[in-house]
C-alpha atoms as a PDB file:
ATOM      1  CA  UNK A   1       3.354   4.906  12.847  1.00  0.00           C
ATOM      2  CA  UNK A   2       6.067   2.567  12.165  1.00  0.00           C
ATOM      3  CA  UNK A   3       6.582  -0.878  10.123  1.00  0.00           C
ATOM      4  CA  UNK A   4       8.181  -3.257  11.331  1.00  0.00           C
ATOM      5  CA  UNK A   5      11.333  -4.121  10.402  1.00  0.00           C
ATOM      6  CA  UNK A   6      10.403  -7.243   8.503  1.00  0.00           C
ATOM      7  CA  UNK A   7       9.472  -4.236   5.443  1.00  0.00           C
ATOM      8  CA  UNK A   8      13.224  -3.517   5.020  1.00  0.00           C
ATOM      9  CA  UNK A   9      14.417  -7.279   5.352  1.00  0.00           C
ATOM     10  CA  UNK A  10      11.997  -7.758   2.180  1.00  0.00           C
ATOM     11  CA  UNK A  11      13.072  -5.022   0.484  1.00  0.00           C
ATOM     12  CA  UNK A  12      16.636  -5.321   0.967  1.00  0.00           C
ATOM     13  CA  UNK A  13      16.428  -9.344  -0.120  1.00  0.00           C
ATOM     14  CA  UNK A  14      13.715  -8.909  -3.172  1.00  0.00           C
ATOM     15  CA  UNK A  15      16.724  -6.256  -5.011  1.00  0.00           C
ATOM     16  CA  UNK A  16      18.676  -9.310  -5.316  1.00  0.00           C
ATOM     17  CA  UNK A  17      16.015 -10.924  -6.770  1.00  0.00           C
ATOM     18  CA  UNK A  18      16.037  -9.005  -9.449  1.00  0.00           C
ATOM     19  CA  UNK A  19      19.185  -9.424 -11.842  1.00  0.00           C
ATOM     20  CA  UNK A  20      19.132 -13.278 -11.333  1.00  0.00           C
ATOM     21  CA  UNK A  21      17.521 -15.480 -13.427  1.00  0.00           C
ATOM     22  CA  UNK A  22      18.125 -18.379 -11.165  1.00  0.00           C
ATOM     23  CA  UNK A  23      16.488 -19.000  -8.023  1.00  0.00           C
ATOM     24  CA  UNK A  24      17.901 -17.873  -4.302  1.00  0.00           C
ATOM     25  CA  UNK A  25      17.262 -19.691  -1.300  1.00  0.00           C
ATOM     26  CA  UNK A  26      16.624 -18.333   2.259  1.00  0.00           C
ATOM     27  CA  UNK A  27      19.773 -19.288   3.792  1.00  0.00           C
ATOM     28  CA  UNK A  28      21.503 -17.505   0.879  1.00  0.00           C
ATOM     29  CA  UNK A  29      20.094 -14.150   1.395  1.00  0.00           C
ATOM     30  CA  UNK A  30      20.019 -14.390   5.336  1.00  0.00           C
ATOM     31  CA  UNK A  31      23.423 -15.046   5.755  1.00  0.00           C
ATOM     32  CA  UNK A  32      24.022 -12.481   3.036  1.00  0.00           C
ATOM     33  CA  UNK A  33      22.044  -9.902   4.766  1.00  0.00           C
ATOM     34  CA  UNK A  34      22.684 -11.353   8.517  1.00  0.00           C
ATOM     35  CA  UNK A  35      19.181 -11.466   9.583  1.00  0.00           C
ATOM     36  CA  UNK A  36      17.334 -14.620  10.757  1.00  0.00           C
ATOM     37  CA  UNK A  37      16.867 -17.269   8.628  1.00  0.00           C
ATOM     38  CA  UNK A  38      13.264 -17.964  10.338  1.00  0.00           C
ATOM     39  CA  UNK A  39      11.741 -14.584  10.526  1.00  0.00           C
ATOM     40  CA  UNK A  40      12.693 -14.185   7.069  1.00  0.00           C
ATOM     41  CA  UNK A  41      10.955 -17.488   5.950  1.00  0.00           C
ATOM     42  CA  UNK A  42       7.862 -16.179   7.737  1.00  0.00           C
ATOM     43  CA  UNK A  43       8.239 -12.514   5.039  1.00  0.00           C
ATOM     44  CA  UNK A  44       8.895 -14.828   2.218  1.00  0.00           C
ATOM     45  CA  UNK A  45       5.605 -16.596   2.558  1.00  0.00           C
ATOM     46  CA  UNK A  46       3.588 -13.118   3.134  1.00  0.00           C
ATOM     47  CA  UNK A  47       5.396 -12.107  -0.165  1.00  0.00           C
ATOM     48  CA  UNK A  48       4.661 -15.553  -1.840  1.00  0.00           C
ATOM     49  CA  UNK A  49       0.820 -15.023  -0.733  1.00  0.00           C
ATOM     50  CA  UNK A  50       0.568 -12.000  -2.236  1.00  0.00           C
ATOM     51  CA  UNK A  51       1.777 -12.802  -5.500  1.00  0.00           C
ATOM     52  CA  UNK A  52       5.572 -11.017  -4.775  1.00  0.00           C
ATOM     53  CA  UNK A  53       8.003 -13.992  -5.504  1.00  0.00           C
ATOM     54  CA  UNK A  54       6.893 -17.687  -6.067  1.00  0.00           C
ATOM     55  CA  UNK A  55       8.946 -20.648  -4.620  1.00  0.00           C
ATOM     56  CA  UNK A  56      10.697 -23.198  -6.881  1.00  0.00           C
ATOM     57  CA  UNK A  57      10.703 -26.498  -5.535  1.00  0.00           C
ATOM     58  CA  UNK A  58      14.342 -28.717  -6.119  1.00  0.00           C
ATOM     59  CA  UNK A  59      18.029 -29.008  -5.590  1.00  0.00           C
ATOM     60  CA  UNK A  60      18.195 -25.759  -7.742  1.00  0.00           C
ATOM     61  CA  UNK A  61      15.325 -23.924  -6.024  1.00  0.00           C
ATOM     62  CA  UNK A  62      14.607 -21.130  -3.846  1.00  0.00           C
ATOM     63  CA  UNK A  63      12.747 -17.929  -4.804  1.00  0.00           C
ATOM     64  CA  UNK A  64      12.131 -15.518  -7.441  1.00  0.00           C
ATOM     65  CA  UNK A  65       9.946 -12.871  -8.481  1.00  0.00           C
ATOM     66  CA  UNK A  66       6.529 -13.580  -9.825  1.00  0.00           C
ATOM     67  CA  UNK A  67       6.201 -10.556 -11.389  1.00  0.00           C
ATOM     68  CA  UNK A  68       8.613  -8.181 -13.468  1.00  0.00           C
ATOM     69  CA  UNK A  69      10.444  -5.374 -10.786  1.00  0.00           C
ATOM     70  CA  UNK A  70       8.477  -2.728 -13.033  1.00  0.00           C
ATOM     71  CA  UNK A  71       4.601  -3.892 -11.340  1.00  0.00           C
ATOM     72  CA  UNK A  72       6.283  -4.306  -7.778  1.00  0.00           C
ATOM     73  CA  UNK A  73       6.017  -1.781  -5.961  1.00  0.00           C
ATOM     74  CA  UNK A  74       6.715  -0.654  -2.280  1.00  0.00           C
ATOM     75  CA  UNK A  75       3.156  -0.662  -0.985  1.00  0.00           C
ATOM     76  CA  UNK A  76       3.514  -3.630  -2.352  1.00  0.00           C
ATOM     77  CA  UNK A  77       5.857  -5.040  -0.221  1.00  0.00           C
ATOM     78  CA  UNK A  78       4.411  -3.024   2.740  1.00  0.00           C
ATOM     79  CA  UNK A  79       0.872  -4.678   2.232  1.00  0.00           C
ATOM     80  CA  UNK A  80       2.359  -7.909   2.260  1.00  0.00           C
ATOM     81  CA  UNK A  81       4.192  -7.643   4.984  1.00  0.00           C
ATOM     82  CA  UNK A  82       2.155  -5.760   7.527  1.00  0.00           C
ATOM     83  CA  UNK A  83      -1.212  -6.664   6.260  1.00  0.00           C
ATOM     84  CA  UNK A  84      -3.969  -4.150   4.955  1.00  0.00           C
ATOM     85  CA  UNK A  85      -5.541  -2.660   8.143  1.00  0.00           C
ATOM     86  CA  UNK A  86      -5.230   1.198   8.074  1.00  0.00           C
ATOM     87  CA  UNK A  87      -2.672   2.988  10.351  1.00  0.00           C
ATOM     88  CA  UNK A  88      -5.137   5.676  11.285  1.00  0.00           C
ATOM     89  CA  UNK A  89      -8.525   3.753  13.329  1.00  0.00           C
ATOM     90  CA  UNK A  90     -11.085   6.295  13.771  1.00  0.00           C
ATOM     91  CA  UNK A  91     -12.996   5.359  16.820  1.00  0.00           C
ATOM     92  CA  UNK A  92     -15.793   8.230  16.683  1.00  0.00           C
ATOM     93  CA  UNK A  93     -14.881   9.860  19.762  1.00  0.00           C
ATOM     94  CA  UNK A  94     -16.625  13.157  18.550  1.00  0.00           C
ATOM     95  CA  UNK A  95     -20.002  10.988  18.895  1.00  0.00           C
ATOM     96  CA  UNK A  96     -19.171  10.092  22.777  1.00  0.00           C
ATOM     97  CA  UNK A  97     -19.006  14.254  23.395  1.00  0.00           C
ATOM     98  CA  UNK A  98     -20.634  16.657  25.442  1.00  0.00           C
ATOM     99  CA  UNK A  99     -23.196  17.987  22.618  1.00  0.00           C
ATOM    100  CA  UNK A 100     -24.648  14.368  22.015  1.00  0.00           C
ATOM    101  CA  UNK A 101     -24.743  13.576  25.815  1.00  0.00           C
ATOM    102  CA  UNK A 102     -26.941  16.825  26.640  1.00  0.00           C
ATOM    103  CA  UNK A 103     -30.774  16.250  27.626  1.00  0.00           C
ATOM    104  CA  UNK A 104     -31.841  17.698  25.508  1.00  0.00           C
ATOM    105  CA  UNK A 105     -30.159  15.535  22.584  1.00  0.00           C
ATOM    106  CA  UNK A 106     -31.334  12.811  23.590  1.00  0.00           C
ATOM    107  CA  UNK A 107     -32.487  11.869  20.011  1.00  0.00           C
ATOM    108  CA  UNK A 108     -29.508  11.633  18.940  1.00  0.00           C
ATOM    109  CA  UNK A 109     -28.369   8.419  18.403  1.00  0.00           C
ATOM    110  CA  UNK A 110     -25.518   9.166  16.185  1.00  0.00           C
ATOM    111  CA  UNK A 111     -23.543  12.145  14.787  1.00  0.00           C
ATOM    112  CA  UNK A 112     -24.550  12.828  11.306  1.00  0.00           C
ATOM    113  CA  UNK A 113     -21.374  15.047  10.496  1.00  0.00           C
ATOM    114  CA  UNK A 114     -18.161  13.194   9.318  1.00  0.00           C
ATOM    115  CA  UNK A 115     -15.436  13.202  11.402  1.00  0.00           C
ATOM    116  CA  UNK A 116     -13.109  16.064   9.497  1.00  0.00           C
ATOM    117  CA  UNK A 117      -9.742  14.144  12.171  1.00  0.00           C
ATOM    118  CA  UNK A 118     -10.632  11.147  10.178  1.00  0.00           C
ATOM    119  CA  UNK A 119     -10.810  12.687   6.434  1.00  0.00           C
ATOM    120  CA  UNK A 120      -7.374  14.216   7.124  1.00  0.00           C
ATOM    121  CA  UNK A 121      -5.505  11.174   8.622  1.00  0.00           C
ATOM    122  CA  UNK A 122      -7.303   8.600   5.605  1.00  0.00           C
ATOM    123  CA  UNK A 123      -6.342  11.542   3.072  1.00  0.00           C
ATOM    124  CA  UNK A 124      -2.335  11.764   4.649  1.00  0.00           C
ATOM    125  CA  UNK A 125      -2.284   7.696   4.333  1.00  0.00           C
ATOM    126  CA  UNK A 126      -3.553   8.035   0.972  1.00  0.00           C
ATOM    127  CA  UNK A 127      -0.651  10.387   0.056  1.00  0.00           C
ATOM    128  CA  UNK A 128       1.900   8.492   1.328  1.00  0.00           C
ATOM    129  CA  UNK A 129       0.591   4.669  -0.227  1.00  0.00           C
ATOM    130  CA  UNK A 130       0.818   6.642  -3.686  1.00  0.00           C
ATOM    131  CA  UNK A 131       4.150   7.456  -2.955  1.00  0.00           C
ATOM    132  CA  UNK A 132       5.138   3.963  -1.969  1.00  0.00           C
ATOM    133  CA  UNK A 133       3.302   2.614  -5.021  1.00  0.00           C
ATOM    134  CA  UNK A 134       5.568   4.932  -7.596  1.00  0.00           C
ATOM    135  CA  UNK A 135       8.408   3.480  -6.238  1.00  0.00           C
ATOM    136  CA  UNK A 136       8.735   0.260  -7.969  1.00  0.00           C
ATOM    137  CA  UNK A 137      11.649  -2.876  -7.270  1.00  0.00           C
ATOM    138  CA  UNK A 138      13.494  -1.665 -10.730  1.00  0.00           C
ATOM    139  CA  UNK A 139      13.776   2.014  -9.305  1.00  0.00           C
ATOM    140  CA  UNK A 140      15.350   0.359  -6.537  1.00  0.00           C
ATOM    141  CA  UNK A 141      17.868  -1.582  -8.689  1.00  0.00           C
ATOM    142  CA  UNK A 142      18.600   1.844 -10.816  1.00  0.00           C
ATOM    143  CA  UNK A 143      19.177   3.822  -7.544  1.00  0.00           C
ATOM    144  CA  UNK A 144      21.439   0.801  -6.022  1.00  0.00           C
ATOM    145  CA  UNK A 145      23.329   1.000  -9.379  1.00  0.00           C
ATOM    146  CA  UNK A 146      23.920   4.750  -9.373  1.00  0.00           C
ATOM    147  CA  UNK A 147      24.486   4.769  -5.467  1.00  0.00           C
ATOM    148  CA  UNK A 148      27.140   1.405  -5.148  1.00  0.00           C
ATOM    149  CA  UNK A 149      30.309   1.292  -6.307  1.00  0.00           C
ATOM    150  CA  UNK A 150      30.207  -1.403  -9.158  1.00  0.00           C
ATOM    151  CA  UNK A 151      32.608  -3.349  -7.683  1.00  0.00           C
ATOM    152  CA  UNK A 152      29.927  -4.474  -4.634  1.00  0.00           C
ATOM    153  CA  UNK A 153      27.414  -5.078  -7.205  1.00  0.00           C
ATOM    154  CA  UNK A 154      29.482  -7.125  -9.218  1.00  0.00           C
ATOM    155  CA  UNK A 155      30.529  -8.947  -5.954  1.00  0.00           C
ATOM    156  CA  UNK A 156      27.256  -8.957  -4.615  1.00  0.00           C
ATOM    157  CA  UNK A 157      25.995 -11.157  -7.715  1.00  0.00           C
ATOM    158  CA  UNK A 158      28.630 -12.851  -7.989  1.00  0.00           C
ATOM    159  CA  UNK A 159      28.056 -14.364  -4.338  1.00  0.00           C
ATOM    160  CA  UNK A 160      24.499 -15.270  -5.481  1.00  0.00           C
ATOM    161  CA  UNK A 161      25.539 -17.032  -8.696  1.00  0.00           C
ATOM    162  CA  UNK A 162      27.477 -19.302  -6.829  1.00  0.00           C
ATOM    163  CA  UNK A 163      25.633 -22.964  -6.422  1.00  0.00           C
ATOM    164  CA  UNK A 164      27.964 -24.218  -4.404  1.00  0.00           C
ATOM    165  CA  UNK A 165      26.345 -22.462  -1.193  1.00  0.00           C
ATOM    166  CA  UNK A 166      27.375 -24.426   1.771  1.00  0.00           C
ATOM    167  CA  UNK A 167      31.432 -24.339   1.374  1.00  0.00           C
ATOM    168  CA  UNK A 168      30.764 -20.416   0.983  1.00  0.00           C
ATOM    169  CA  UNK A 169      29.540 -20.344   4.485  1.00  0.00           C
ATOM    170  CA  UNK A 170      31.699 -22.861   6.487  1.00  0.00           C
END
């Protein structure tokens, strides 16, 4: 299993979401982040779908969260992004196998027993989506604070707080 790495582009740009009141555009955060402007544009309107951040039209605009960091959560973000098909597909193998292709089973048209491979892979996914959904966006904004010097957090608003965004980048 593996997400692609449009996941930590969201999560990485929704943080700065957070402290501002203002909106921040998508050329802001990907030259901030240096990651395609394009790519990202296609995660901000999976996150906008799903009720993540909303887009302000204007001069001023960009994007901000729609909801407070507190009812975001990772799965969240991981839902959005990837979509909510489950990682483990159970094909029913255990119905193609040698005890329902004998003669003498030959009324058996499908396995009545559960598949027990299944139950443990759905029950593992489970696990880990209720892990993802405890962490929330302002967890992420606490750990950033304790883990940063305060120094790059200060700088890192003070970067988005500018309006003037095209003589920053030229």
């Amino acid at each position: 299993m593996q997400y692609s790495v449009g996941v930590e582009y969201a999560l990485h740009c929704l943080v700065y979401l957070i402290p501002n009141e203002t909106t921040i555009g998508i050329k802001e955060l990907a030259f901030f982040q240096g990651i395609p402007e394009t790519y990202l544009s296609k995660i901000f309107t999976k996150l906008a779908k799903a009720g993540i951040i909303t887009s302000v039209p204007g001069v001023k605009g960009g994007f901000k969260l729609a909801r407070n960091p507190d009812e975001i959560s990772f799965w969240d973000v991981v839902e959005a992004v990837e979509g909510k098909k489950p990682i483990f597909q159970c094909q029913n193998i255990k119905d193609n196998g040698y005890l329902y292709r004998r003669d003498d089973c030959s009324a058996c048209t499908a396995s009545t027993s559960p598949c027990t491979i299944n139950f443990v892979m759905l029950e593992a996914e489970e696990t880990m989506q209720n892990y993802l959904r405890s962490k929330k966006l302002s967890w992420l904004e606490d750990e950033l604070d304790r883990v940063l010097p305060v120094q790059t957090r200060k700088d890192t608003r003070a970067f988005f707080a500018k309006r003037d965004f095209k003589n920053t980048i030229e």
